[in-house]
Protein backbone atom coordinates (compact mmCIF):
# COMPACT_ATOMS: atom_id res chain seq x y z
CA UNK A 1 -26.10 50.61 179.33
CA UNK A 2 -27.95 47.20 179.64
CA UNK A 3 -30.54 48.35 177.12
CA UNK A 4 -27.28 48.94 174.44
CA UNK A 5 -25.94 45.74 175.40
CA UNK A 6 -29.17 43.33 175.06
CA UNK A 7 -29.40 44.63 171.41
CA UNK A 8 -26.10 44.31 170.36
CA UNK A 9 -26.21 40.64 171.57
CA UNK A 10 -29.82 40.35 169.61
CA UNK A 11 -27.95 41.92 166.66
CA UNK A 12 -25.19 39.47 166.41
CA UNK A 13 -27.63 36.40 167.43
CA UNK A 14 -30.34 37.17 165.41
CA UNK A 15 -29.14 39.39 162.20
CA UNK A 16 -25.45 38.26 162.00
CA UNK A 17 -26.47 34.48 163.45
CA UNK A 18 -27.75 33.94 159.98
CA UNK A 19 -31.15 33.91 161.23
CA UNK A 20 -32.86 36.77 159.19
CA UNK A 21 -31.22 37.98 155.91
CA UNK A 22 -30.58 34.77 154.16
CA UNK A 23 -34.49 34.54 154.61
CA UNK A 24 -35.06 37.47 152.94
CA UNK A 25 -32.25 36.76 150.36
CA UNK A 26 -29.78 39.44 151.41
CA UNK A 27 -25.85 38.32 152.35
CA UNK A 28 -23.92 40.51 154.64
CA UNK A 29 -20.03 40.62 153.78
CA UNK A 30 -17.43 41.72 156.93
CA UNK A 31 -14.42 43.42 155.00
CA UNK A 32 -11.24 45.14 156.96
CA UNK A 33 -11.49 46.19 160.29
CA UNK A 34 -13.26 49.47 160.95
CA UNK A 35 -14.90 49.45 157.57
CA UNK A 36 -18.62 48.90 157.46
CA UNK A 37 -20.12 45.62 156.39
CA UNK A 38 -21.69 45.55 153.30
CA UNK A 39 -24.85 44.15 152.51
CA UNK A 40 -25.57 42.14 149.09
CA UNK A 41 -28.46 41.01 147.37
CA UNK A 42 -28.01 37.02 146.76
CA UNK A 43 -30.01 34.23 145.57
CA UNK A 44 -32.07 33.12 148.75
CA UNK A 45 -31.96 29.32 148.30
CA UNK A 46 -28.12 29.72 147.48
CA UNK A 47 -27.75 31.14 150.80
CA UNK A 48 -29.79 28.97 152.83
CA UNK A 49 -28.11 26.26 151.09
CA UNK A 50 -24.82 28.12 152.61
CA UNK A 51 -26.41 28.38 155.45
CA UNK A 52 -27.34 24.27 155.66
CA UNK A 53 -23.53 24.04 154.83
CA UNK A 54 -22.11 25.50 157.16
CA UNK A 55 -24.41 24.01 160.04
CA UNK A 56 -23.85 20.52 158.88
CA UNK A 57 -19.52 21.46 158.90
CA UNK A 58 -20.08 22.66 162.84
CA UNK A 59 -22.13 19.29 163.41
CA UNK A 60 -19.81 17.21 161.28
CA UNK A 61 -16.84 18.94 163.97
CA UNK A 62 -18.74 18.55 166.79
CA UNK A 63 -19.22 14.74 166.26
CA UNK A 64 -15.75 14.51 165.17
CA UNK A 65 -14.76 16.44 168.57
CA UNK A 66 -16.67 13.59 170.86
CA UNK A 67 -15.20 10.84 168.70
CA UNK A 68 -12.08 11.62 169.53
CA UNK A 69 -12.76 12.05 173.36
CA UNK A 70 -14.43 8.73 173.24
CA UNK A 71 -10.90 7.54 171.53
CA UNK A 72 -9.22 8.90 173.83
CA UNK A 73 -11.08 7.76 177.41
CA UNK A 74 -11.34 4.38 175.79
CA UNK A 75 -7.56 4.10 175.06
CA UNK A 76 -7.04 5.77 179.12
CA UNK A 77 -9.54 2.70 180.26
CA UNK A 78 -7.57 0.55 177.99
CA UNK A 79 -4.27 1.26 179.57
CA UNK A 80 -5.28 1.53 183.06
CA UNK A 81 -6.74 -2.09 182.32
CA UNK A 82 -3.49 -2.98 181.10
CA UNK A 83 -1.87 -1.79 184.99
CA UNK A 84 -4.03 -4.21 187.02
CA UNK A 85 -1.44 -6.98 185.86
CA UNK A 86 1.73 -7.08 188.67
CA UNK A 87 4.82 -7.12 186.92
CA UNK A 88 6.22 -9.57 188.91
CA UNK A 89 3.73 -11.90 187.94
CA UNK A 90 3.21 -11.13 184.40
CA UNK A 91 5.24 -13.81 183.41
CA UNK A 92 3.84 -16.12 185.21
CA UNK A 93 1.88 -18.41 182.57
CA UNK A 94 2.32 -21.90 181.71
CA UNK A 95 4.53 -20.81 178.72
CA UNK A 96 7.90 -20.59 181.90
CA UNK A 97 8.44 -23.39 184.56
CA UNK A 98 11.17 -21.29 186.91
CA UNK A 99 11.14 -17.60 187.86
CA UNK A 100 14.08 -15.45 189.41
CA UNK A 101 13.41 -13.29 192.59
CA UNK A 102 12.50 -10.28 190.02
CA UNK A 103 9.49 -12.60 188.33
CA UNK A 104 11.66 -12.68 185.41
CA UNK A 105 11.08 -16.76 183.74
CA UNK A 106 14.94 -18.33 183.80
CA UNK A 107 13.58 -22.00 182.79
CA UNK A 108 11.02 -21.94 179.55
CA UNK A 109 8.46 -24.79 179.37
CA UNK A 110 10.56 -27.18 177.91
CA UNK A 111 13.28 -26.78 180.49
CA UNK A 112 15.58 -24.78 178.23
CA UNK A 113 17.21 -21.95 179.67
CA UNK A 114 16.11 -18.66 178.78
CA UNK A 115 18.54 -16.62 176.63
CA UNK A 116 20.26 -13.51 177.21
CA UNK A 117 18.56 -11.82 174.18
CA UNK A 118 15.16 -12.79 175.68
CA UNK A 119 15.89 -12.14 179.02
CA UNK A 120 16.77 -8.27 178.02
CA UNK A 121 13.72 -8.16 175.71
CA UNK A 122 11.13 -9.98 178.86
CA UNK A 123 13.16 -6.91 181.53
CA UNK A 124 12.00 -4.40 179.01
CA UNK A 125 8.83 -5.38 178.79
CA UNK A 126 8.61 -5.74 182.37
CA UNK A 127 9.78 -2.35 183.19
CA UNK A 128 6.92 -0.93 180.85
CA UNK A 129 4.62 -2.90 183.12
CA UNK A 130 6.13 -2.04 185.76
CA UNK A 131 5.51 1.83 184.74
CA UNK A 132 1.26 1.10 183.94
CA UNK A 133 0.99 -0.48 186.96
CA UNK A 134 2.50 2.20 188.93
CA UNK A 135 0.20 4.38 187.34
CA UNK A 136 -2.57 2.05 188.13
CA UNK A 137 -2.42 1.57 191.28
CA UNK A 138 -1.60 6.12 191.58
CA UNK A 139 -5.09 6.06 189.96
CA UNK A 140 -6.44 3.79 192.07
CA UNK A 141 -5.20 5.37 195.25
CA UNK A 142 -6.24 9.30 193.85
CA UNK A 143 -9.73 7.46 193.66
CA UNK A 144 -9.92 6.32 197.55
CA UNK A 145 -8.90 9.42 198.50
């Protein structure tokens, strides 16, 4: 019952949990299933060095684990930053002097024309605004709600 249960839990947290036999210098081995473990006699300071080992890998993975969360919220806030800009006036800048009714320049600085090529390459760029700040202001909307 509860009794059988609270000492199989000690068991694994306390005698498996490499709490006890490295202390006392003994290494337990798991083989196949339904065999018993077997227990070996080992060099105590080798196994607490194990022991140190193996703690410092699960720390070394743990920090490694938040790293990469941080990574990843900071590339989120990163991109929703990126959103707050309207497409149809990310173009407007000092480096264009005329616009079409899509915010897309037509005249550059210099009043030269601006070419097909770059025309097609500013629309593509502009649709990939268009996208983060679609999912900017979704964000922003999910939030008010």
């Amino acid at each position: 019952g509860i009794n059988a249960e609270y000492g199989k839990q000690w068991y694994q947290r306390r005698v498996r949990g490499d709490n006890v036999l490295p202390e006392l210098g003994v290494r337990l081995e798991d083989r196949e299933a339904g065999e018993p473990a077997v227990f070996k006699i080992d060099d105590k300071d080798t196994l607490l060095r194990e022991k140190k080992q193996r703690e410092e890998e699960v720390a070394r993975k743990e920090r490694e684990k938040a790293e990469k969360a941080e990574a990843k919220a900071k590339a989120a806030r990163e991109k929703l930053e990126k959103g707050k800009v309207n497409p149809m006036e990310m173009f407007r800048t000092d480096q264009y002097s005329a616009w079409d009714e899509q915010g897309l320049p037509t005249i550059d600085r210099e009043g030269k024309p601006i070419t097909q090529s770059q025309q097609k390459k500013l629309k593509k760029l502009q649709a990939v605004q268009d996208k983060l700040h679609k999912a900017y202001l979704q964000q922003i909307s999910d939030l008010e709600i």
